[in-house]
Protein backbone atom coordinates (compact mmCIF):
# COMPACT_ATOMS: atom_id res chain seq x y z
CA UNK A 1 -22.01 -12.99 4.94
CA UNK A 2 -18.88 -14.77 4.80
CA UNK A 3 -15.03 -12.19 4.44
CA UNK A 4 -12.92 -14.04 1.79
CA UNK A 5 -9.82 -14.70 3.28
CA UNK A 6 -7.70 -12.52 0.15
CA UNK A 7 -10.11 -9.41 1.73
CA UNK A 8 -9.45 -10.06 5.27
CA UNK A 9 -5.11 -10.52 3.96
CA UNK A 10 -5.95 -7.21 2.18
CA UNK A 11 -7.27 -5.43 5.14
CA UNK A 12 -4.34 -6.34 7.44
CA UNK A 13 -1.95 -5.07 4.55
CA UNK A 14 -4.12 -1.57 4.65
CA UNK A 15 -4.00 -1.99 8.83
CA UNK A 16 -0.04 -1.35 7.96
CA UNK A 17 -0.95 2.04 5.83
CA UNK A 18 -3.97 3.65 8.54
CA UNK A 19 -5.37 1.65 11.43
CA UNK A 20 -8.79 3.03 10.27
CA UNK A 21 -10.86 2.23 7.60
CA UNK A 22 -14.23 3.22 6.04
CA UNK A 23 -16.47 1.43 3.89
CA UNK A 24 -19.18 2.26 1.88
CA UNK A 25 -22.53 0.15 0.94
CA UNK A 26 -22.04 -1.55 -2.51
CA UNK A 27 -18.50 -0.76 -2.80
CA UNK A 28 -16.69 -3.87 -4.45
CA UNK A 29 -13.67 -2.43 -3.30
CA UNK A 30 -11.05 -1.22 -0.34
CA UNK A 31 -9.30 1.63 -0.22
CA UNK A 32 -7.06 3.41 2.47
CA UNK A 33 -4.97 6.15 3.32
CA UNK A 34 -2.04 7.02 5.54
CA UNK A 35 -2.20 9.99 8.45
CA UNK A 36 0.33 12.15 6.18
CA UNK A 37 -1.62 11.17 2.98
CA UNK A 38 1.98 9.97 1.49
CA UNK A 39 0.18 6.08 0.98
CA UNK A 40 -2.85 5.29 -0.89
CA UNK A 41 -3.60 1.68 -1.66
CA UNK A 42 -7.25 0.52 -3.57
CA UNK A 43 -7.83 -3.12 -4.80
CA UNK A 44 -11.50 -4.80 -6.13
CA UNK A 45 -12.70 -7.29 -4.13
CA UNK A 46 -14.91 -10.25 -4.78
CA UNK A 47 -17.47 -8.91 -1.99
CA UNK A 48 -20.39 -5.94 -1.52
CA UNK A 49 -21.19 -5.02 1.87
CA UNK A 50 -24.16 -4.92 2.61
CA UNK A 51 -24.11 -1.25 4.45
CA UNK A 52 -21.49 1.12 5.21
CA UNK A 53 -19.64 1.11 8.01
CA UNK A 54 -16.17 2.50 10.08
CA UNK A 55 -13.84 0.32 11.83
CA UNK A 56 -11.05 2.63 13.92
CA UNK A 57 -8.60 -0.11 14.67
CA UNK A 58 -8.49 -2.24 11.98
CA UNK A 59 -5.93 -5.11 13.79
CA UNK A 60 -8.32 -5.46 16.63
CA UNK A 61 -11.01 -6.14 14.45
CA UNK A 62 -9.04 -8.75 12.59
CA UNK A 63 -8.16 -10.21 15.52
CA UNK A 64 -11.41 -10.60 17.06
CA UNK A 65 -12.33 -12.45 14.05
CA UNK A 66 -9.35 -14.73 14.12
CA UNK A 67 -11.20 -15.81 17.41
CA UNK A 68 -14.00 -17.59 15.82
CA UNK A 69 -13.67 -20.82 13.07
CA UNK A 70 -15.20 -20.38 10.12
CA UNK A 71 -16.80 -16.55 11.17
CA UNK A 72 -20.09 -15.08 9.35
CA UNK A 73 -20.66 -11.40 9.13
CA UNK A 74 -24.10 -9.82 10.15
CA UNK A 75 -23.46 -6.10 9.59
CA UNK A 76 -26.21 -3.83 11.47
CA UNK A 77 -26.61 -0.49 11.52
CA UNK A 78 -23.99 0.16 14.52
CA UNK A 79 -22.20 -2.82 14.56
CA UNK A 80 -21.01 -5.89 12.97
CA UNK A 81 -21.55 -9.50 14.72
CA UNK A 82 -19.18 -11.80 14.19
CA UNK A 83 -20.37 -15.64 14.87
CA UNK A 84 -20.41 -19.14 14.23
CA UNK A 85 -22.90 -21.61 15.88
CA UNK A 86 -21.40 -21.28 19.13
CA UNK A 87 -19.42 -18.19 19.59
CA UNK A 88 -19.85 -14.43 18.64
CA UNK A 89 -18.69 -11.27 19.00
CA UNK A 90 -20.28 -7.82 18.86
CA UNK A 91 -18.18 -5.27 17.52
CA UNK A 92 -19.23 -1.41 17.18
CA UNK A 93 -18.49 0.83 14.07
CA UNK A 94 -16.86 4.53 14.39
CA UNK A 95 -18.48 7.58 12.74
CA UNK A 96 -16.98 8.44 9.21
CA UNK A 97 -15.95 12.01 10.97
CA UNK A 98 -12.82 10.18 13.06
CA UNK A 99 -11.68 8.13 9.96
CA UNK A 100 -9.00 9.73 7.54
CA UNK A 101 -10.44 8.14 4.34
CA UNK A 102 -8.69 8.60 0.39
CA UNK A 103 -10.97 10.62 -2.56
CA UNK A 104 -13.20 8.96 -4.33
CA UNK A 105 -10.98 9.42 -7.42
CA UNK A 106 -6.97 9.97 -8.28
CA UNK A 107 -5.60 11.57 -11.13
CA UNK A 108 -2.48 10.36 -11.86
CA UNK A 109 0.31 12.59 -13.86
CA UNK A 110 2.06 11.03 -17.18
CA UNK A 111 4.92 9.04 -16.39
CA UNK A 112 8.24 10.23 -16.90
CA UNK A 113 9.25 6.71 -16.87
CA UNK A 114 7.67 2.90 -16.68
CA UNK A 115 9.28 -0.16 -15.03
CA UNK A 116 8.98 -3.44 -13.74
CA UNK A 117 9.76 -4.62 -10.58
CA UNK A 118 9.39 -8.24 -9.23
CA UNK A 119 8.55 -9.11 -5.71
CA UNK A 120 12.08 -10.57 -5.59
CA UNK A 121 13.57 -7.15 -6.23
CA UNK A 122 11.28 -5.08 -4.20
CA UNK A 123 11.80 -8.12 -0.96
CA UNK A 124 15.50 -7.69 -1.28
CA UNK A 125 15.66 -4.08 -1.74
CA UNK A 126 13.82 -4.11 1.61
CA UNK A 127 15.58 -6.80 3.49
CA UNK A 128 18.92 -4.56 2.67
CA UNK A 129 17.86 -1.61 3.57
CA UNK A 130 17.24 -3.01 7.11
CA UNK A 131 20.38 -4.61 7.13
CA UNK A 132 22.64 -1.93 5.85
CA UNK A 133 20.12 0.72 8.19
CA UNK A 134 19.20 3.23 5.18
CA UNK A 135 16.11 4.81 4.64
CA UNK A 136 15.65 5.60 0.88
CA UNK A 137 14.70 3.55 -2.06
CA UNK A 138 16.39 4.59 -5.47
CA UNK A 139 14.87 4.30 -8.82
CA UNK A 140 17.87 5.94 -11.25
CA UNK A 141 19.29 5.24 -14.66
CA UNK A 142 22.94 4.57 -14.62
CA UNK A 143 25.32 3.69 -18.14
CA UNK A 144 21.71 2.98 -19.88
CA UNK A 145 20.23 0.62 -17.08
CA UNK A 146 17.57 0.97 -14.59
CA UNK A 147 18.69 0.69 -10.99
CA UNK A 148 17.07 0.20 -7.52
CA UNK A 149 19.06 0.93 -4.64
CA UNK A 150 19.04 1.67 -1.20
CA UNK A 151 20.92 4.63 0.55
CA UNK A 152 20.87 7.52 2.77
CA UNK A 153 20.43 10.12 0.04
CA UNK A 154 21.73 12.63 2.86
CA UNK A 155 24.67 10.90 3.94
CA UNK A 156 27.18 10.15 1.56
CA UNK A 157 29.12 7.74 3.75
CA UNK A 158 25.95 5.60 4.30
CA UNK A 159 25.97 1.62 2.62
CA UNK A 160 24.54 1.47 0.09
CA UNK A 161 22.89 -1.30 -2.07
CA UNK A 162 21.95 -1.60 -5.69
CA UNK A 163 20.70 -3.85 -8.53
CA UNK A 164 19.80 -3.08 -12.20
CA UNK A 165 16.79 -4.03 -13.37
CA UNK A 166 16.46 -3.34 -16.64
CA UNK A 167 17.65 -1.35 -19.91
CA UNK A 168 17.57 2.52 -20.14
CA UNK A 169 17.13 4.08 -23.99
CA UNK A 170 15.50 7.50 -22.99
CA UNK A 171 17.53 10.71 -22.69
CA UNK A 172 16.49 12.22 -19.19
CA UNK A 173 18.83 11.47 -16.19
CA UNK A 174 16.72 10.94 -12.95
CA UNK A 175 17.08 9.96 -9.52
CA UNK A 176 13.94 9.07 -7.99
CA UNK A 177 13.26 8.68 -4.06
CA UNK A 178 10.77 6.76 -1.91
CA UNK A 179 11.17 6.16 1.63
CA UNK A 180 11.21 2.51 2.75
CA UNK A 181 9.12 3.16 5.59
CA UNK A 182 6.22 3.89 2.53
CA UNK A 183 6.83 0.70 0.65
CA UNK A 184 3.36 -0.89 2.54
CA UNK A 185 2.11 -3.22 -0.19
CA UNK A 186 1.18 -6.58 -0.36
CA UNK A 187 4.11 -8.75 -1.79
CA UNK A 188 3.92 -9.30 -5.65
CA UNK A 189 5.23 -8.17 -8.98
CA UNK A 190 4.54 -4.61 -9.74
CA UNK A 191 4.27 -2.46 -13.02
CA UNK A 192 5.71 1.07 -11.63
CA UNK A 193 4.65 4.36 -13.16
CA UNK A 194 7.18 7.06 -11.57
CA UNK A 195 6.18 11.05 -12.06
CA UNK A 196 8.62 14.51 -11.47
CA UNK A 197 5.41 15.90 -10.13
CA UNK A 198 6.04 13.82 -7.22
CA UNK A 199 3.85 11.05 -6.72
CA UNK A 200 4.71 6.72 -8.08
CA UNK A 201 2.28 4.49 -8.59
CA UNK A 202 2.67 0.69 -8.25
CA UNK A 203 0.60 -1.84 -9.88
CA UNK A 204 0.03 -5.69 -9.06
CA UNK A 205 -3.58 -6.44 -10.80
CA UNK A 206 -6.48 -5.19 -9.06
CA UNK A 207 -4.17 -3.43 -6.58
CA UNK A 208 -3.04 -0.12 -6.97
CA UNK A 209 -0.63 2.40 -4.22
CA UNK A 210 0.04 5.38 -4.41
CA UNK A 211 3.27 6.53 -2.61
CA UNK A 212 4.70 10.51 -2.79
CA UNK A 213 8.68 10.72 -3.51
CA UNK A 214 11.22 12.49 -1.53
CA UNK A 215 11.55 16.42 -2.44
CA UNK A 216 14.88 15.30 -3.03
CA UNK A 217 13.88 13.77 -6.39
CA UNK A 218 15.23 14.95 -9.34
CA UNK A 219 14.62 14.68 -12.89
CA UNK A 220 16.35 16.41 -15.70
């Protein structure tokens, strides 16, 4: 079978969140978890495998792949070989036990609030906290606007960075924190759901992460 190349750019995003991934027979989908279980990412695809099977180190096996032109997929019971007329490679799967893999299902909480935010926003909120060396990304409300910002929520001298997004009518003050380090997606626009239970959820069609705040959060 042939790997689309949006699944294999998928599959190196998820590489970012847990080198390890598991996939089951049939599934028209991928879905991965980090170590700490902070991350979870799921997005449809436009294949079905044709068995189930582990790969431990994702990158390698992208990178094997990259070594062959135009690659088919013959997925055995132990191994996938990967092959053109020429060239292939064998490469062998890893039991489900050594693979940290996300529940079948996730129940998110109701929002306590809903935004927007564009892949501009989210690429510059990034870029700045590297440059200004902060950990934290901010999702407050501030004179009756939305506002991302970066910071070092535990140093009060830190730089800081900010940018409203968007108007603010409800009545609960909030200041909600995500680590940079946790903002693994694949770039895009994203609808953001944002929970004081704990947990955000981004959405960019038939992707979907979901990444735990700081205890820090507060919402009143």
């Amino acid at each position: 079978m042939k790997i689309s190349n949006e699944t294999l750019t998928v599959l190196a995003s998820f590489s970012r969140i847990n080198q390890s991934i598991y996939i089951n027979e049939g599934d028209n989908f991928l879905s991965t978890i980090s170590i700490d279980k902070n991350i979870m990412g799921k997005t449809e695809i436009v294949e079905t495998f044709p068995s189930e099977f582990g790969i431990y180190d994702l990158s390698e096996f992208l990178s094997a792949a990259s070594l062959i032109a135009d690659p088919d997929f013959e997925f055995g019971d132990t191994s996938v070989v990967i092959k053109n007329n020429s060239t292939k490679i064998k490469f062998s799967y890893v039991s489900k036990e050594l693979v940290i893999s996300p529940p079948s299902t996730m129940k998110f909480p109701d929002p306590d609030i809903t935004i927007n935010i564009s892949n501009e926003e989210l690429t510059s909120a990034i870029k700045a906290a590297a440059v200004l060396s902060v950990p934290s990304l901010i999702i407050t409300n501030q004179d009756g606007k939305i506002v991302i910002a970066v910071d070092d929520h535990k140093n009060s001298s830190a730089n800081t960075w900010s940018k409203s997004i968007g108007d603010y009518d409800g009545d609960n003050d909030f200041t909600f924190i995500i680590s940079v380090d946790n903002l693994k997606m694949m770039p895009g626009d994203y609808a953001v759901d944002v929970s004081s239970k704990g947990i955000s959820r981004w959405t960019n069609a038939e992707t979907v992460y979901y990444i735990a705040l700081s205890l820090d959060s507060t919402f009143a």
